[in-house]
PDB file of N, CA and C in Angstrom:
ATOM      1  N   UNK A   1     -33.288 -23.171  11.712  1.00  0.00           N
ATOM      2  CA  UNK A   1     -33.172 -21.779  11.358  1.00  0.00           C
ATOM      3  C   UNK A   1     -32.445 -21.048  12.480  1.00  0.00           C
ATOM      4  N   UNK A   2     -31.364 -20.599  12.130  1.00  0.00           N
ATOM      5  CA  UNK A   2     -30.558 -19.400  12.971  1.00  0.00           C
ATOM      6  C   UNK A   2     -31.649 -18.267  13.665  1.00  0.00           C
ATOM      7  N   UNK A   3     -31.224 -18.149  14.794  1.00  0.00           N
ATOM      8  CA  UNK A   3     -31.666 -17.075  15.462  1.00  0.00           C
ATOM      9  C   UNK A   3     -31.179 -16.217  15.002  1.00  0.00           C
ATOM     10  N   UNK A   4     -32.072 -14.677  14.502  1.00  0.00           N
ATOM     11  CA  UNK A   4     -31.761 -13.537  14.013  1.00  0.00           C
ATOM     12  C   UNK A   4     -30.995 -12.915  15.157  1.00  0.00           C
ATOM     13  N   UNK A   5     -30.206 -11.848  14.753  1.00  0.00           N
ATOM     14  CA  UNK A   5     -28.964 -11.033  15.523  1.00  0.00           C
ATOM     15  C   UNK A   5     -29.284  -9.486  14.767  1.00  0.00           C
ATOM     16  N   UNK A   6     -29.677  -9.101  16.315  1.00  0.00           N
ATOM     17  CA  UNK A   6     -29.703  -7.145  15.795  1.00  0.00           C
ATOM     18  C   UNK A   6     -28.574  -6.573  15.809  1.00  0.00           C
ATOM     19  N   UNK A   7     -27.646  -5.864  15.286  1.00  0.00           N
ATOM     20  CA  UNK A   7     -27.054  -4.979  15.332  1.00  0.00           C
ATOM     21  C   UNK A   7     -26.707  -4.379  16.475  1.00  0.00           C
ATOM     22  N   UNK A   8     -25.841  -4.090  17.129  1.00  0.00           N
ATOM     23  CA  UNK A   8     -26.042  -3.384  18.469  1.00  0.00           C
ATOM     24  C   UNK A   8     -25.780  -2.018  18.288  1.00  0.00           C
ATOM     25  N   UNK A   9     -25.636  -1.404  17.102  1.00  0.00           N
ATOM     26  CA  UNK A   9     -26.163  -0.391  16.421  1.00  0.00           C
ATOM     27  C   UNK A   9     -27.438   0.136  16.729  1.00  0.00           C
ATOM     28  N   UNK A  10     -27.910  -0.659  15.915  1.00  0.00           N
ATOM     29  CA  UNK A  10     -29.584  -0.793  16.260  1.00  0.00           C
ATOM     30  C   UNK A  10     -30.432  -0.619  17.773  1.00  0.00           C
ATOM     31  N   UNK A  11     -29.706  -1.622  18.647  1.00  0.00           N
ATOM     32  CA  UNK A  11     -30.043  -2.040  19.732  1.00  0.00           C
ATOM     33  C   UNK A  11     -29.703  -0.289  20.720  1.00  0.00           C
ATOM     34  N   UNK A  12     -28.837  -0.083  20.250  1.00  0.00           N
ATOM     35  CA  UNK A  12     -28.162   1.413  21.263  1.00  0.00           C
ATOM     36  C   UNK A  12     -29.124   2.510  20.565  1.00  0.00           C
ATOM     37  N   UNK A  13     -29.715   2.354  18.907  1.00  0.00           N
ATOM     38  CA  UNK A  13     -30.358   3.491  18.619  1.00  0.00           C
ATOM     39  C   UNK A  13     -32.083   3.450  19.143  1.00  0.00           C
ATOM     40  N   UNK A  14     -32.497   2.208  20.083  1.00  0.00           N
ATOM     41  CA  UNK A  14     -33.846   1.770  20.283  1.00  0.00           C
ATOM     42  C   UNK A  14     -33.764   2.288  21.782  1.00  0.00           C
ATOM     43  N   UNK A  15     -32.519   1.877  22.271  1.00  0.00           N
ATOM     44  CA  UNK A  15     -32.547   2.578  23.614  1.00  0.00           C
ATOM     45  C   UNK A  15     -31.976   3.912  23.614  1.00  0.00           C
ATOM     46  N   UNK A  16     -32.044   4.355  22.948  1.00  0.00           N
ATOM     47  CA  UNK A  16     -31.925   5.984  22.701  1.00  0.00           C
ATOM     48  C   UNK A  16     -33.277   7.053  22.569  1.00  0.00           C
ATOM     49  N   UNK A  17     -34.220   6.415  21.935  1.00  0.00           N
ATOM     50  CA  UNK A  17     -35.715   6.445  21.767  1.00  0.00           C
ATOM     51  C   UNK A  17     -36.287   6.825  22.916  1.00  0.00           C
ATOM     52  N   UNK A  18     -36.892   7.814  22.702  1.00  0.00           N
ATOM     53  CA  UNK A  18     -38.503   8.300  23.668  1.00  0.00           C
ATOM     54  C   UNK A  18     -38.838   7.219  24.444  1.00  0.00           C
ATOM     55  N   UNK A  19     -39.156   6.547  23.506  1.00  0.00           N
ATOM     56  CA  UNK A  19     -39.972   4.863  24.324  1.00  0.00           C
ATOM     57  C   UNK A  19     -39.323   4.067  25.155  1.00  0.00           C
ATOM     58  N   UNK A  20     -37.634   4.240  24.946  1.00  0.00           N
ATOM     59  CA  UNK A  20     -36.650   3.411  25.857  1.00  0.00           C
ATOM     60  C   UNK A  20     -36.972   3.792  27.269  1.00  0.00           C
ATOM     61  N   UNK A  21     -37.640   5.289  27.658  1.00  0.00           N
ATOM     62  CA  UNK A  21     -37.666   6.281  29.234  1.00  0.00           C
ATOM     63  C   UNK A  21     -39.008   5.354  29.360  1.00  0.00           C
ATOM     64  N   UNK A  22     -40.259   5.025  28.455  1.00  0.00           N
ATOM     65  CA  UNK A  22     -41.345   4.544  28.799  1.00  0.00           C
ATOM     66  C   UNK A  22     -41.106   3.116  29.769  1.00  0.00           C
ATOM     67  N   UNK A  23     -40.338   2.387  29.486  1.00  0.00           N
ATOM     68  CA  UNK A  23     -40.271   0.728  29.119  1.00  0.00           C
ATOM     69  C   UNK A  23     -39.525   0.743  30.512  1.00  0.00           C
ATOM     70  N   UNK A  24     -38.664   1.396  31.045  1.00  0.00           N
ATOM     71  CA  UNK A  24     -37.103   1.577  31.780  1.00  0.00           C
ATOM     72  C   UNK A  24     -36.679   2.537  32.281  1.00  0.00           C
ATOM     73  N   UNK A  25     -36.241   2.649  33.521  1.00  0.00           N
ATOM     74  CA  UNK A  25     -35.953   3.593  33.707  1.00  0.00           C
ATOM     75  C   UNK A  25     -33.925   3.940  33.948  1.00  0.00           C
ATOM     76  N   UNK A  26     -33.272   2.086  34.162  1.00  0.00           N
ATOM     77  CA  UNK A  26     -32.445   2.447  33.808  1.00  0.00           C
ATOM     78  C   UNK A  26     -31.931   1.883  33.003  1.00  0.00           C
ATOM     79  N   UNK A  27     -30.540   1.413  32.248  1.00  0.00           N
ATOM     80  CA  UNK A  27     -29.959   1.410  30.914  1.00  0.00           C
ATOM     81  C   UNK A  27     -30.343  -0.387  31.151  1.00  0.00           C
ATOM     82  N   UNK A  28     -30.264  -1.094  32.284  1.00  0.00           N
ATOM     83  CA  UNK A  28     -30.096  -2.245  32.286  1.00  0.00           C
ATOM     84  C   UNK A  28     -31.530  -2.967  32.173  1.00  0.00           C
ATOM     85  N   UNK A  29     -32.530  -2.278  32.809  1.00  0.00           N
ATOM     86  CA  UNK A  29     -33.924  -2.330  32.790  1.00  0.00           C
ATOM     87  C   UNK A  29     -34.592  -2.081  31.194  1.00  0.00           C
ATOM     88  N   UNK A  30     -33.715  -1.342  30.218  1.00  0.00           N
ATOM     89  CA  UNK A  30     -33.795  -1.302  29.049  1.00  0.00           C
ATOM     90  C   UNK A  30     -33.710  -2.255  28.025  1.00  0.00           C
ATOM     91  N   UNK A  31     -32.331  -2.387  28.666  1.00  0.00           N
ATOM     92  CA  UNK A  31     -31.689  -3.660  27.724  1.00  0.00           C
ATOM     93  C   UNK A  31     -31.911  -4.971  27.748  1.00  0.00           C
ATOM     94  N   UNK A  32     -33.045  -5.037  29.012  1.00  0.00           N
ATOM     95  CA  UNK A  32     -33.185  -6.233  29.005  1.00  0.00           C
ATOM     96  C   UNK A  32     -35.066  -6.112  28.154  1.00  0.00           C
ATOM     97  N   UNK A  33     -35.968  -4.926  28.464  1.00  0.00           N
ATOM     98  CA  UNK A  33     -36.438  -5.054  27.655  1.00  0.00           C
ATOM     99  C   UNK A  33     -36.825  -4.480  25.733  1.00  0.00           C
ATOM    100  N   UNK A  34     -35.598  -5.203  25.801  1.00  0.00           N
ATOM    101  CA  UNK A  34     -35.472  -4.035  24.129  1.00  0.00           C
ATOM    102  C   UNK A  34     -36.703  -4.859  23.385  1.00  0.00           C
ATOM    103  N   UNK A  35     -36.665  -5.438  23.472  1.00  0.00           N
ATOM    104  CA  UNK A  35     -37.882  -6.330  22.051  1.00  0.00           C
ATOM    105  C   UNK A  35     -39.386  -5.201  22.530  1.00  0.00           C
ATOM    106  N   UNK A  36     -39.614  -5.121  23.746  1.00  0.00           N
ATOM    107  CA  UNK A  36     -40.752  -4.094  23.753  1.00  0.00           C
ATOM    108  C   UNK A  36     -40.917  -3.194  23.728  1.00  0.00           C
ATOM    109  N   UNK A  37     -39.545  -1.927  23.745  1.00  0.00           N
ATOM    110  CA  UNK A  37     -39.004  -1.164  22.902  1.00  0.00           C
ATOM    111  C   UNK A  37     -39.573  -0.955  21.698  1.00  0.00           C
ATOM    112  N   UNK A  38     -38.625  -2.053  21.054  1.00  0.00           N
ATOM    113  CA  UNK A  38     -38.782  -1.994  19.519  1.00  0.00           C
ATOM    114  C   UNK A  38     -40.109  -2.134  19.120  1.00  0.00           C
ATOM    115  N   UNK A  39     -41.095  -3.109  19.848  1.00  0.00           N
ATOM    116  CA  UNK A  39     -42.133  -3.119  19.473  1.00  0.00           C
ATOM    117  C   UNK A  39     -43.712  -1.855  19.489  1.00  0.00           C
ATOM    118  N   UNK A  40     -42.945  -0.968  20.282  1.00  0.00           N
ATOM    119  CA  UNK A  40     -43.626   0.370  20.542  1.00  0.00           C
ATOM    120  C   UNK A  40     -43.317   0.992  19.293  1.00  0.00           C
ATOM    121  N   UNK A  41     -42.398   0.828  18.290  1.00  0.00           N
ATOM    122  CA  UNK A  41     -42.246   2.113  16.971  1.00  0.00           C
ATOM    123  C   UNK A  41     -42.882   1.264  15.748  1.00  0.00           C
ATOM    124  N   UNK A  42     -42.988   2.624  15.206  1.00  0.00           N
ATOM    125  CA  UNK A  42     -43.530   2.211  13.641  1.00  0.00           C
ATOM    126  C   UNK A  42     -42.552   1.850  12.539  1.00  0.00           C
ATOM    127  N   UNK A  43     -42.878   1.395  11.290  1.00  0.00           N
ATOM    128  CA  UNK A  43     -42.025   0.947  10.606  1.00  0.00           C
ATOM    129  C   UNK A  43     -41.031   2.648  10.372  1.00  0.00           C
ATOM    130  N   UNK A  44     -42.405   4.027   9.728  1.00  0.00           N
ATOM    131  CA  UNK A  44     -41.956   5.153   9.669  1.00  0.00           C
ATOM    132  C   UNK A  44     -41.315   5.748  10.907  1.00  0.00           C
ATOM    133  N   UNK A  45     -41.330   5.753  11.806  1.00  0.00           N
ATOM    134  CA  UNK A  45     -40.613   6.007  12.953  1.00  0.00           C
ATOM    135  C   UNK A  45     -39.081   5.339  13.073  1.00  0.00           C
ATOM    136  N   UNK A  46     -39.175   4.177  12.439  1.00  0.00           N
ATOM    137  CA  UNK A  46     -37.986   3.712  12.276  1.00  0.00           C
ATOM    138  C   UNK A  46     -36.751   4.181  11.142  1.00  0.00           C
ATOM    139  N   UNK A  47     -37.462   4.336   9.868  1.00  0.00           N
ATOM    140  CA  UNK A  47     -36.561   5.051   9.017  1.00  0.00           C
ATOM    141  C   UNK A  47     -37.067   6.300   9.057  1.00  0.00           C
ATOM    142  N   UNK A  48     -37.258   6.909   9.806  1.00  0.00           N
ATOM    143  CA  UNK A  48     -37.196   9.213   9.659  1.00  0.00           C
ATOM    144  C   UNK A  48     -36.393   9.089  11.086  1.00  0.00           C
ATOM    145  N   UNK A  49     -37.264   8.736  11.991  1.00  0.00           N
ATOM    146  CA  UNK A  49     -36.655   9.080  13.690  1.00  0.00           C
ATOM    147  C   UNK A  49     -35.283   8.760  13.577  1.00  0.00           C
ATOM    148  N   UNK A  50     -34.582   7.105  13.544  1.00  0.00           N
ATOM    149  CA  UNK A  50     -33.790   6.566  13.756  1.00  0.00           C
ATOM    150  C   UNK A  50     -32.638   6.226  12.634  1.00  0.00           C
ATOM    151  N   UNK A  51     -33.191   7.029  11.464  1.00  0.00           N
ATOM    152  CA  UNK A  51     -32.036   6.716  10.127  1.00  0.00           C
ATOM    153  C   UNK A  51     -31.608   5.654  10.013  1.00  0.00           C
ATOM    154  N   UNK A  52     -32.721   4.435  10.176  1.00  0.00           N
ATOM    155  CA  UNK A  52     -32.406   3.104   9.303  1.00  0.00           C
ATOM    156  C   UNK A  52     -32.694   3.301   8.541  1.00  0.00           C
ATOM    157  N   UNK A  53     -31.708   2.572   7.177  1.00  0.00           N
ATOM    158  CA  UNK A  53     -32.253   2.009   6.309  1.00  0.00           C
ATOM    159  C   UNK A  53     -33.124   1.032   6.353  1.00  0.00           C
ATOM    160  N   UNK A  54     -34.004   0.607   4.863  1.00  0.00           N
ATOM    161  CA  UNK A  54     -34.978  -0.268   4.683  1.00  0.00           C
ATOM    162  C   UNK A  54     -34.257  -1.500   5.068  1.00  0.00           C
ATOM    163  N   UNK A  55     -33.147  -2.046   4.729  1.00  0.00           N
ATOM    164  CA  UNK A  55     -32.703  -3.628   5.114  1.00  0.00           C
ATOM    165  C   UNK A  55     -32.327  -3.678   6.176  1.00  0.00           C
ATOM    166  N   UNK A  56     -31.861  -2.689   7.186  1.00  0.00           N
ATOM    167  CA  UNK A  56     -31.972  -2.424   8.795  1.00  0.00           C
ATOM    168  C   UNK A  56     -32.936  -3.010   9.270  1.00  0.00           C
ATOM    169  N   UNK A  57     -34.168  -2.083   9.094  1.00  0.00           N
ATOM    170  CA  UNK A  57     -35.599  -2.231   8.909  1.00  0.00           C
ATOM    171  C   UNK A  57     -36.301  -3.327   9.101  1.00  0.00           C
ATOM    172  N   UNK A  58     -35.909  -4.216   8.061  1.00  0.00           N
ATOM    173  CA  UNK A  58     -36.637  -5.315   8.009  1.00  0.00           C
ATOM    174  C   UNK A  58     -36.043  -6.670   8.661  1.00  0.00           C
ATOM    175  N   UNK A  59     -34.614  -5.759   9.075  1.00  0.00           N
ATOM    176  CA  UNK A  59     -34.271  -6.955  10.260  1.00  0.00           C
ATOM    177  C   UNK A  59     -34.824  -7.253  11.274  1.00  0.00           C
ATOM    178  N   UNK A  60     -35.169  -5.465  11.940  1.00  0.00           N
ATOM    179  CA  UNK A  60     -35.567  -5.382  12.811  1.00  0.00           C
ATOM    180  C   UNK A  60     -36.951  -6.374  13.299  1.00  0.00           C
ATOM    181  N   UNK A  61     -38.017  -6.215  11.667  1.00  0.00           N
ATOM    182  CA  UNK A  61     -38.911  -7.147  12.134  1.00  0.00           C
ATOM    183  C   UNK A  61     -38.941  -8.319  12.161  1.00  0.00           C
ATOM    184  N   UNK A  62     -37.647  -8.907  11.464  1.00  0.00           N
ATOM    185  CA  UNK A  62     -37.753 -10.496  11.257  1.00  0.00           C
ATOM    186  C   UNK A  62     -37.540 -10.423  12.894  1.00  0.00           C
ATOM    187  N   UNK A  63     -36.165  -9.574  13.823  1.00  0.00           N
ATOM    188  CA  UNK A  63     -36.052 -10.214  14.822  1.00  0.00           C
ATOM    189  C   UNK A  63     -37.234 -10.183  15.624  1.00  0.00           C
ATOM    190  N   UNK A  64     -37.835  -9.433  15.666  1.00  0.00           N
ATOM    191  CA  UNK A  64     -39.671  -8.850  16.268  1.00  0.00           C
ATOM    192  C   UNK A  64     -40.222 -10.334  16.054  1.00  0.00           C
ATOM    193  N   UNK A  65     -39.892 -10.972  14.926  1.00  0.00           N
ATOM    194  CA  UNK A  65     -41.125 -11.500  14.768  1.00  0.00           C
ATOM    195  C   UNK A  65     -40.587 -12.891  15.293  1.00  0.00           C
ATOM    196  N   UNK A  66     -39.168 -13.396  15.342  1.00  0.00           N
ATOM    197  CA  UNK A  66     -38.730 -14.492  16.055  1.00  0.00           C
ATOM    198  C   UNK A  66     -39.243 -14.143  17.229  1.00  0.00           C
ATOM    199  N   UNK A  67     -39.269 -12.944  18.025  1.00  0.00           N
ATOM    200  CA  UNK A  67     -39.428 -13.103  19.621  1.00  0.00           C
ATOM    201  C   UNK A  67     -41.577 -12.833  19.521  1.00  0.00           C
ATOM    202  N   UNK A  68     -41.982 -13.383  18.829  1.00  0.00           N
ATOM    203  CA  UNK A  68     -43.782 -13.326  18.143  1.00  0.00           C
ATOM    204  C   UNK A  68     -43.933 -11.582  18.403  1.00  0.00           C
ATOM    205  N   UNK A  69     -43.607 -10.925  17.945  1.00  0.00           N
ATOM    206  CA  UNK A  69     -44.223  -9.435  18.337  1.00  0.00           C
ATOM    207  C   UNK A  69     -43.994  -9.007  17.056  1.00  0.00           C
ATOM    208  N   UNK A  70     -44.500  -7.433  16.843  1.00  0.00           N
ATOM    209  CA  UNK A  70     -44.323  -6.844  15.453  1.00  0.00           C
ATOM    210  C   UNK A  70     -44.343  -5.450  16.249  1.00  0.00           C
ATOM    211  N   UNK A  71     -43.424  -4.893  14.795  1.00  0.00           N
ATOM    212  CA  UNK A  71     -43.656  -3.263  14.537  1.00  0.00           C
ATOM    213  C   UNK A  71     -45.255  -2.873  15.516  1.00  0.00           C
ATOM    214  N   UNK A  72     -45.445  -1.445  16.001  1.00  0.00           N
ATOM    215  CA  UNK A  72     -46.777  -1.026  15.958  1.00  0.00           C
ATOM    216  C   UNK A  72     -47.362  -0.527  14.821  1.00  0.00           C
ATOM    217  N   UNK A  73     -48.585  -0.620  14.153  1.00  0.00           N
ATOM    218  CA  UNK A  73     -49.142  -0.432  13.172  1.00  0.00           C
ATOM    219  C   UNK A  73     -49.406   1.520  13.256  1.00  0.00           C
ATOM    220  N   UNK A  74     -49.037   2.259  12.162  1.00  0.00           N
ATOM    221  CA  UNK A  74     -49.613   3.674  12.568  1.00  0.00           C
ATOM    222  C   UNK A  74     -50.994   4.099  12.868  1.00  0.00           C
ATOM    223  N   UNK A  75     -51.964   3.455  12.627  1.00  0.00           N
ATOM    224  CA  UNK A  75     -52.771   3.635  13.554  1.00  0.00           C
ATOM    225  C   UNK A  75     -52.885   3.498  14.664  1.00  0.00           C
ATOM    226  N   UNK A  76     -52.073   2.681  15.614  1.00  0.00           N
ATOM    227  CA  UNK A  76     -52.341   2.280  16.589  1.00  0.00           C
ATOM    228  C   UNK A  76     -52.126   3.143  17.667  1.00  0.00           C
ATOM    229  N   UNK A  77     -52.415   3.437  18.861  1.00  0.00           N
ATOM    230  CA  UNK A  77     -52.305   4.642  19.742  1.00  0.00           C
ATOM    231  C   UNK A  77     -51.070   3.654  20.490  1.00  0.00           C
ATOM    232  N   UNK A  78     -50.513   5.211  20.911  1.00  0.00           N
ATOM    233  CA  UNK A  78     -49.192   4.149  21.718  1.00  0.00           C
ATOM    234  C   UNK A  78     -49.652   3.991  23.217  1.00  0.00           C
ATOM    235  N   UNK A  79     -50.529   4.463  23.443  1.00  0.00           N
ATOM    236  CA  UNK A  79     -51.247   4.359  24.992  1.00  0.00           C
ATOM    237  C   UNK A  79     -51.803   2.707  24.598  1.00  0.00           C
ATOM    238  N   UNK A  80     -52.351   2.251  23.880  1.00  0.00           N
ATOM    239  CA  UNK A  80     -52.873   0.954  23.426  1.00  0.00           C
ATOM    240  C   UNK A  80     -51.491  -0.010  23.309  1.00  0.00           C
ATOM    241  N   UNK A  81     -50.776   0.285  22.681  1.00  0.00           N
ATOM    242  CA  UNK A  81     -49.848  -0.436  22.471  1.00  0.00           C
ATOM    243  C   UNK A  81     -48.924  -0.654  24.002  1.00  0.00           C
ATOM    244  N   UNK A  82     -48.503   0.231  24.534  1.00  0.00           N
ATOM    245  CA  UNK A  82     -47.885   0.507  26.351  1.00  0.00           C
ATOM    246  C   UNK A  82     -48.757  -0.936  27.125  1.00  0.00           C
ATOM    247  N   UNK A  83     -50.132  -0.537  27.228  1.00  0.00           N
ATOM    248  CA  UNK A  83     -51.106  -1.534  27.523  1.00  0.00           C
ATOM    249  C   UNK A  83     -51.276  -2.970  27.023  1.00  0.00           C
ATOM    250  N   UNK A  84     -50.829  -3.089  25.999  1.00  0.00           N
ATOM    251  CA  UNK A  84     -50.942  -4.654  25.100  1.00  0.00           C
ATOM    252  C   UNK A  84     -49.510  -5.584  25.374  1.00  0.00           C
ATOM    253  N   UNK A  85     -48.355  -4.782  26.111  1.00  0.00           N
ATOM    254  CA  UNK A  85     -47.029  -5.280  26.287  1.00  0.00           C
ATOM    255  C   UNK A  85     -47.151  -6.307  27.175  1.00  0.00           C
ATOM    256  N   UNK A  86     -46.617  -7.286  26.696  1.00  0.00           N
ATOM    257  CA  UNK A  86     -46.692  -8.097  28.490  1.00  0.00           C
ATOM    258  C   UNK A  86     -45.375  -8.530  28.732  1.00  0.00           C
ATOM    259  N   UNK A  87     -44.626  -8.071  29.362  1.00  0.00           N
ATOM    260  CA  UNK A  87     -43.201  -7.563  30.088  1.00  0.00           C
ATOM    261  C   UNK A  87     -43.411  -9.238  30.612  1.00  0.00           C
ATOM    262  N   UNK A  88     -41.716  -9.662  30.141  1.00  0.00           N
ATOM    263  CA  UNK A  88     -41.241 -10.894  30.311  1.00  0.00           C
ATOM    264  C   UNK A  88     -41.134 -11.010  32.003  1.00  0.00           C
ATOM    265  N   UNK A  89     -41.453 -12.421  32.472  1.00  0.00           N
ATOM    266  CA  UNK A  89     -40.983 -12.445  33.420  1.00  0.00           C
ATOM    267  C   UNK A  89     -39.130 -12.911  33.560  1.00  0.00           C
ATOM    268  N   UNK A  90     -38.766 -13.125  32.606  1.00  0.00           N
ATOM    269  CA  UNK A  90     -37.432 -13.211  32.425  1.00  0.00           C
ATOM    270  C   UNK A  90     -36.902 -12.482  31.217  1.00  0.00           C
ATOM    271  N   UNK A  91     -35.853 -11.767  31.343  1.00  0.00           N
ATOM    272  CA  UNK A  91     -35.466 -10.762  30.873  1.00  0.00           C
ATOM    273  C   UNK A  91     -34.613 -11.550  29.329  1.00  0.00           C
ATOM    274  N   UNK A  92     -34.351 -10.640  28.176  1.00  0.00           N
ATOM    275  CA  UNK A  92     -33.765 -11.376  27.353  1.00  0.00           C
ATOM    276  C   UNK A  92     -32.740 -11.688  27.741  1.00  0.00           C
ATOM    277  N   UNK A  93     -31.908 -10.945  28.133  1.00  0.00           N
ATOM    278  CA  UNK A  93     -30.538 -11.093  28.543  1.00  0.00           C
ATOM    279  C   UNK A  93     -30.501 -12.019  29.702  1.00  0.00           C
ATOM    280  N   UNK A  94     -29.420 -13.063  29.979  1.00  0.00           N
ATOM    281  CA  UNK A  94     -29.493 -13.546  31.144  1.00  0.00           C
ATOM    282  C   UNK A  94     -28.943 -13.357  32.561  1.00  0.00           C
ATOM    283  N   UNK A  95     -29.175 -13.014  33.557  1.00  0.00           N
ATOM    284  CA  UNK A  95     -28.725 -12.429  34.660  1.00  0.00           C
ATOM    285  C   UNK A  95     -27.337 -12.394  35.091  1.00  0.00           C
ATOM    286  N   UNK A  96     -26.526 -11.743  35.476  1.00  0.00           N
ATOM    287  CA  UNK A  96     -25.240 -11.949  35.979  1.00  0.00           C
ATOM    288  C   UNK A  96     -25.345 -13.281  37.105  1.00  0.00           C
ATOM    289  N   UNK A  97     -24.386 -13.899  36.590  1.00  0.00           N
ATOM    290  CA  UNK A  97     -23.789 -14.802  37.790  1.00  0.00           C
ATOM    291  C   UNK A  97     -23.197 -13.929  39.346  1.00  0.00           C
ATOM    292  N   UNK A  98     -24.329 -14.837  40.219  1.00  0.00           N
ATOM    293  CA  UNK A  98     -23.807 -14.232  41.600  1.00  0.00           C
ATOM    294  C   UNK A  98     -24.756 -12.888  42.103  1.00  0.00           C
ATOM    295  N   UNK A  99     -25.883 -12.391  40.621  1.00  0.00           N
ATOM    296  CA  UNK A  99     -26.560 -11.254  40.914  1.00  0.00           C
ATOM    297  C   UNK A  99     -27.348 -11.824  41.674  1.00  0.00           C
ATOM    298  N   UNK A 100     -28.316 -10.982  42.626  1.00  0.00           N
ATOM    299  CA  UNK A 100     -29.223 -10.877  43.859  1.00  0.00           C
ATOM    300  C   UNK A 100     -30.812 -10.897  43.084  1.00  0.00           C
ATOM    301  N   UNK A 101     -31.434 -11.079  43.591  1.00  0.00           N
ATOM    302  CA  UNK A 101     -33.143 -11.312  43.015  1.00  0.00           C
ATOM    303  C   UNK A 101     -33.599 -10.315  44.250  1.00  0.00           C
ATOM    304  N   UNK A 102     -34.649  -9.554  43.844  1.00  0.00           N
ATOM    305  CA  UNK A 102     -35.469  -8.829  44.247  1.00  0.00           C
ATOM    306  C   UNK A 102     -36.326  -9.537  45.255  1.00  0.00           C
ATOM    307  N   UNK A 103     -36.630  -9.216  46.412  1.00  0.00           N
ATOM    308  CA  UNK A 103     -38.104 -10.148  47.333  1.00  0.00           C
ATOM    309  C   UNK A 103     -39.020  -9.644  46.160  1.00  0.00           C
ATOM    310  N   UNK A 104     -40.021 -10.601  46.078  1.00  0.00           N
ATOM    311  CA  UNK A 104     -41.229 -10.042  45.423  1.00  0.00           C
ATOM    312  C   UNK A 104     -42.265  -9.197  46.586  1.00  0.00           C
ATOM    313  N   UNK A 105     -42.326  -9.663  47.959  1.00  0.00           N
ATOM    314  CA  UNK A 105     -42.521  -8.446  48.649  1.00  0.00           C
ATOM    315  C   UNK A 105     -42.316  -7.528  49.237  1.00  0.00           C
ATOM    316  N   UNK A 106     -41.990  -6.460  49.037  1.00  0.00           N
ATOM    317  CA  UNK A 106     -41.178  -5.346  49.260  1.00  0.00           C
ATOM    318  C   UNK A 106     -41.198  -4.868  50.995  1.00  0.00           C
ATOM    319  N   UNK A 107     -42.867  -5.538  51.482  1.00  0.00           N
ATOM    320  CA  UNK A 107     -43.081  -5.200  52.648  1.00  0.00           C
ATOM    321  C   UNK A 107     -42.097  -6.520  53.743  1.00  0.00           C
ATOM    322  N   UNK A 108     -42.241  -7.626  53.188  1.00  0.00           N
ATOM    323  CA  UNK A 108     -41.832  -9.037  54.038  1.00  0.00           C
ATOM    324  C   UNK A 108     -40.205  -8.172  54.655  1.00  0.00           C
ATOM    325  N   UNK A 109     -40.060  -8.703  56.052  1.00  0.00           N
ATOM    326  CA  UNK A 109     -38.798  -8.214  56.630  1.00  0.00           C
ATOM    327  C   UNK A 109     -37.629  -9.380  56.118  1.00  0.00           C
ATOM    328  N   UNK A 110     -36.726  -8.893  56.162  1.00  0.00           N
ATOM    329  CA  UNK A 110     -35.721  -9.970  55.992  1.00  0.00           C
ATOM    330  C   UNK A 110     -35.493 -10.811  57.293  1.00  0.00           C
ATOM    331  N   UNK A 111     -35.221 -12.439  56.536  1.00  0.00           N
ATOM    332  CA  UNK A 111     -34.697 -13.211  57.863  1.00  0.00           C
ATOM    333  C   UNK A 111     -33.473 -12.868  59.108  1.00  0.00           C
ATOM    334  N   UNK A 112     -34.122 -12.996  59.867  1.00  0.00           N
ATOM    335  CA  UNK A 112     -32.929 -12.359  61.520  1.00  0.00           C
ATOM    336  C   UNK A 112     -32.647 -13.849  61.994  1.00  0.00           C
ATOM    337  N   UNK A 113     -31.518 -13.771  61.952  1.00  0.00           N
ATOM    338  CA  UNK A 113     -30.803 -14.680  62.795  1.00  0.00           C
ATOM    339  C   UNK A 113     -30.249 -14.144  63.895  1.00  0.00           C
ATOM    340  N   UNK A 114     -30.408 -14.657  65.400  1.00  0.00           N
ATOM    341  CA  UNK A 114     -30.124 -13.917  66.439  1.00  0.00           C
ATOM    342  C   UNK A 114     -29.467 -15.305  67.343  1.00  0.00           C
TER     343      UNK A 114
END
């Protein structure tokens, strides 16, 4: 089975979203987590907020549901849902060649060669 493909339509109207500022703070930190994005809106949030259509729509969740996540249910509080995310340790997208990695401790000094 083919891996589903969003729209980058789609993908630019998810990081356009309220929830894109929650998830990210900048465009790249976004884009890499769009699936938890997407997984913060409702199906209705999706067609009123974002003017998908229904077969948009239901792309959206097939791709949701290849990466195991779903729509949030309207009951669900989005403070609950923020909390239930568990942020990839690898991003969808794959890193630039030649990009730099973060220390994981922010305090550790860098190596001195003297």
């Amino acid at each position: 089975m083919a891996k589903p493909h969003l729209p980058e339509r789609v993908v630019t109207l998810l990081m356009s979203s309220d929830y894109a500022r929650l998830v990210g703070r900048t465009v790249t930190k976004q884009r890499d987590y769009v699936v938890d994005i997407a997984a913060l809106h409702t199906r209705d949030e999706l067609l009123r907020d974002l003017g998908l259509d229904r077969i948009l729509v239901r792309q959206v969740e097939k791709w949701l549901g290849f990466h195991d996540r779903r729509l949030r249910q309207p009951t669900e509080s989005i403070d609950i849902a923020m909390c239930g995310l568990e942020f990839r340790k690898r991003p969808v997208r794959r890193p630039r060649p030649g990009a730099r990695r973060r220390r994981l401790d922010p305090k550790a000094a860098p190596n001195e060669q003297g």
